[in-house]
C-alpha atoms as a PDB file:
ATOM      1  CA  UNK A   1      65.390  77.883 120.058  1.00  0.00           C
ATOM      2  CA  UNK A   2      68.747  78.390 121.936  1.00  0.00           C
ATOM      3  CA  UNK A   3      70.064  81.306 123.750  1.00  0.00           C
ATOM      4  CA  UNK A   4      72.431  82.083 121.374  1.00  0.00           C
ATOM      5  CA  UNK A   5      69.409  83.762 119.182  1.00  0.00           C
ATOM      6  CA  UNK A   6      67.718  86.717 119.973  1.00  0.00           C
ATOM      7  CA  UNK A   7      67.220  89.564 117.980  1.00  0.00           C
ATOM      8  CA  UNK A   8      66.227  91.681 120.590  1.00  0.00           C
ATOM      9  CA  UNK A   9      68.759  91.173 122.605  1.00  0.00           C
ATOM     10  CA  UNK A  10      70.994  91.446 120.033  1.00  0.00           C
ATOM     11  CA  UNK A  11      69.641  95.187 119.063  1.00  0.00           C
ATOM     12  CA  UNK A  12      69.930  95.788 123.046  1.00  0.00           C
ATOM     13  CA  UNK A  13      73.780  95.053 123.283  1.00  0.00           C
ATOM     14  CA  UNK A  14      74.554  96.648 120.017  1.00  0.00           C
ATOM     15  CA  UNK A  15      73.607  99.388 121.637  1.00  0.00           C
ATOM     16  CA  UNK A  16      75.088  98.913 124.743  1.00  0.00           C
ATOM     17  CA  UNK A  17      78.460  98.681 122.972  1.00  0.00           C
ATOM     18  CA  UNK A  18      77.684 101.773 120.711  1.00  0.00           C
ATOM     19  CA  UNK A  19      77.021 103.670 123.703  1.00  0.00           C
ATOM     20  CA  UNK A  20      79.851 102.507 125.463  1.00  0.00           C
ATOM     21  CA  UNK A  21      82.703 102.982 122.609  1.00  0.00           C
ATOM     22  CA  UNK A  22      81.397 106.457 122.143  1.00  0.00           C
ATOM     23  CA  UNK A  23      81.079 107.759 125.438  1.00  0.00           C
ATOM     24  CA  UNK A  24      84.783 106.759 126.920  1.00  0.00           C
ATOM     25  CA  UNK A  25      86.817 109.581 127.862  1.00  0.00           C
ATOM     26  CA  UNK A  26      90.068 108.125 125.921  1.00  0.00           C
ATOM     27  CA  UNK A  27      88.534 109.369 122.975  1.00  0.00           C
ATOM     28  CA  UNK A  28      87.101 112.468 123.800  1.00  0.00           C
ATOM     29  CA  UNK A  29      89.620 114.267 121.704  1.00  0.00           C
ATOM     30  CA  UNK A  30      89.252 112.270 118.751  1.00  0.00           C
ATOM     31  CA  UNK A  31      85.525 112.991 119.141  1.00  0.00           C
ATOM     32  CA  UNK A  32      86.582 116.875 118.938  1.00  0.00           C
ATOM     33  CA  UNK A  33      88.521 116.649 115.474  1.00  0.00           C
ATOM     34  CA  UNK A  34      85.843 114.484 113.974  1.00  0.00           C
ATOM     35  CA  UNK A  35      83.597 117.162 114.727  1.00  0.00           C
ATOM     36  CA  UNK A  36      85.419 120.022 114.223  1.00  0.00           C
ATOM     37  CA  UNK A  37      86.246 118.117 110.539  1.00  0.00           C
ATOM     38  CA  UNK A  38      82.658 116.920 110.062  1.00  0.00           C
ATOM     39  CA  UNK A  39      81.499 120.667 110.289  1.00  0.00           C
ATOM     40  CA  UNK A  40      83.484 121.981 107.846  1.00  0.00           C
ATOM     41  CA  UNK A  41      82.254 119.579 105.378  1.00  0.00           C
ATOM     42  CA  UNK A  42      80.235 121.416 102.735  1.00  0.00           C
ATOM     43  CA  UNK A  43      76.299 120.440 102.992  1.00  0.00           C
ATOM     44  CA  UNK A  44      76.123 117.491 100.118  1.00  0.00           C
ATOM     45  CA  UNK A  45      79.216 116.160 100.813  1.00  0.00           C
ATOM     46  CA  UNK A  46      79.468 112.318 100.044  1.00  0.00           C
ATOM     47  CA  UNK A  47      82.228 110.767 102.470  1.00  0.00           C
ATOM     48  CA  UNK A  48      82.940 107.555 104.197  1.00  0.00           C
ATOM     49  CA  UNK A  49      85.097 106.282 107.137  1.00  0.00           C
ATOM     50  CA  UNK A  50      88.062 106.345 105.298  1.00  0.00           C
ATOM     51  CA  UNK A  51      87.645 109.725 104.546  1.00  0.00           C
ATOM     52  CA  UNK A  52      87.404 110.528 108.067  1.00  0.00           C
ATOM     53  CA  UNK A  53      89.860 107.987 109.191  1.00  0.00           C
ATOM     54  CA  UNK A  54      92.258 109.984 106.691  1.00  0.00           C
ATOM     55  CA  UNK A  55      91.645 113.223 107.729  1.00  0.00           C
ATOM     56  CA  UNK A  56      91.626 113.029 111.976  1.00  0.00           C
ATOM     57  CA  UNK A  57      93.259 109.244 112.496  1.00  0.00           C
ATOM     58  CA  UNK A  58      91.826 106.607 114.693  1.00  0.00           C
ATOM     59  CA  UNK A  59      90.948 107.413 117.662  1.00  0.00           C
ATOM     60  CA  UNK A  60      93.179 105.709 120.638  1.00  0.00           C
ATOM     61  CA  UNK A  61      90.969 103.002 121.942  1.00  0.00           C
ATOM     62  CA  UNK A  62      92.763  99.725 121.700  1.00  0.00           C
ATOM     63  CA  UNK A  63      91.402  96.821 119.990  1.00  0.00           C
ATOM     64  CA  UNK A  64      87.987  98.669 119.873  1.00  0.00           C
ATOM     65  CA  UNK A  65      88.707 101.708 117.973  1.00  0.00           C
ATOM     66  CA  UNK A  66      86.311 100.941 115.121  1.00  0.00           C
ATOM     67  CA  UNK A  67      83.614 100.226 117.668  1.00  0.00           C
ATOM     68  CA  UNK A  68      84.243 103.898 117.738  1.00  0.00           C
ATOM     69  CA  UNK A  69      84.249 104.927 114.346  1.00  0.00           C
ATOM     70  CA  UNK A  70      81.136 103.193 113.993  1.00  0.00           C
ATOM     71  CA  UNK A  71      79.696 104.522 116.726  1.00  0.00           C
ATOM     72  CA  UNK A  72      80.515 108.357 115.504  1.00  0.00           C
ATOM     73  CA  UNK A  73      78.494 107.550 112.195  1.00  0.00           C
ATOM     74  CA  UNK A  74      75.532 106.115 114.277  1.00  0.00           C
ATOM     75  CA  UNK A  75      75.373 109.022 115.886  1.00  0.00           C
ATOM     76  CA  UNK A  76      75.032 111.812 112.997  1.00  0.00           C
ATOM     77  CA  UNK A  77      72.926 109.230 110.951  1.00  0.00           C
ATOM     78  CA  UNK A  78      70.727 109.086 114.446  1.00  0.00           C
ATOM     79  CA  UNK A  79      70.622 112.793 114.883  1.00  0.00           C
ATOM     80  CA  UNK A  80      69.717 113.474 110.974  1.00  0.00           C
ATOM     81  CA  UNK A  81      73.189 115.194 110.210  1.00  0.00           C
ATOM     82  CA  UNK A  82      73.857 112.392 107.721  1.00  0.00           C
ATOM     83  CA  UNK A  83      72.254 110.100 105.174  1.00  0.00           C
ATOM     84  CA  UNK A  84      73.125 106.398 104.016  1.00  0.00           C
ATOM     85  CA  UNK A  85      73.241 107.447 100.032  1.00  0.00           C
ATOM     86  CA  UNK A  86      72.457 103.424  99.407  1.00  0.00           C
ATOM     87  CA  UNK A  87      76.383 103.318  98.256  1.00  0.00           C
ATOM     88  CA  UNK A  88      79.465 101.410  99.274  1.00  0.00           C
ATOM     89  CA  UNK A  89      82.670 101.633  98.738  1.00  0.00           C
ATOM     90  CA  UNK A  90      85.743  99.133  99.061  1.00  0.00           C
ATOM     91  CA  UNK A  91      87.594 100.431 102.454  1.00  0.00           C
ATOM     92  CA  UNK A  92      91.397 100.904 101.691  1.00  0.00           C
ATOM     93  CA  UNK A  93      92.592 100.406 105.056  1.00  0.00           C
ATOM     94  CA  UNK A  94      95.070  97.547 105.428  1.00  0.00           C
ATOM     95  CA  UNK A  95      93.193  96.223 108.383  1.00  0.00           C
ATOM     96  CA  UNK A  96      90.217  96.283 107.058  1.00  0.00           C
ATOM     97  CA  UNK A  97      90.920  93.504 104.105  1.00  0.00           C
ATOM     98  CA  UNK A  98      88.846  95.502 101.579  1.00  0.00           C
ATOM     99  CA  UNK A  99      85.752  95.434 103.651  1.00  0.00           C
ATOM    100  CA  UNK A 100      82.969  97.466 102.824  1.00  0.00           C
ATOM    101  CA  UNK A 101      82.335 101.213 103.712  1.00  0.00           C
ATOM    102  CA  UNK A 102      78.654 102.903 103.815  1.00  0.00           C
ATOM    103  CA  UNK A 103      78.505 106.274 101.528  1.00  0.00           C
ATOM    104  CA  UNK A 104      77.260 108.861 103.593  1.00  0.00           C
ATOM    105  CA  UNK A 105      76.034 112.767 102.511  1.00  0.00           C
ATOM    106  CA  UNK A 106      75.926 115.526 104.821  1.00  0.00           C
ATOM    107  CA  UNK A 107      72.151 116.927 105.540  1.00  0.00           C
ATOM    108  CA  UNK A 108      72.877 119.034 107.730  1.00  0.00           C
END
């Protein structure tokens, strides 16, 4: 087996880069609106990243700003404020070529 293939490793710096998108200071602000708009969601609310993308913007981190994104739904879905409903939708973002966004619902 080569190094290119280890799935443990690969969990390890998945991390790593979650960790390190969310916790950068350039987008502590962006981190604030998300919040502040995530709160005010209604308990049972079904959103996705566009929705969020649409409501607060991107937030300013370069090339890696959807390391971000990604990272901010980790983290809810991590700390039980959100649930994967088993649904996707078709992103309508321009850069994302119609790629595929999770469904999420508020829990809590």
């Amino acid at each position: 087996m080569s190094d290119e293939f280890d799935f443990g490793e690969s969990e390890k710096e998945a991390k790593r880069g979650m960790d390190k998108a969310y916790g950068s200071a350039r987008v502590h602000s962006w981190q604030v609106d998300a919040g502040r708009w995530f709160m005010l969601l209604p308990i049972g609310t079904e959103f996705h990243a566009d929705d969020l993308i649409k409501a607060v913007g991107l937030p300013d981190e370069g090339p890696n700003k959807n390391n971000v994104v990604g990272a901010w739904f980790n983290g809810l879905a991590k700390s039980g404020f959100i649930r994967w409903t088993g649904k996707t939708v078709k992103s309508e973002r321009i850069d994302r070529h119609t790629g595929m966004n999770r469904v999420w619902v508020k829990i809590k």
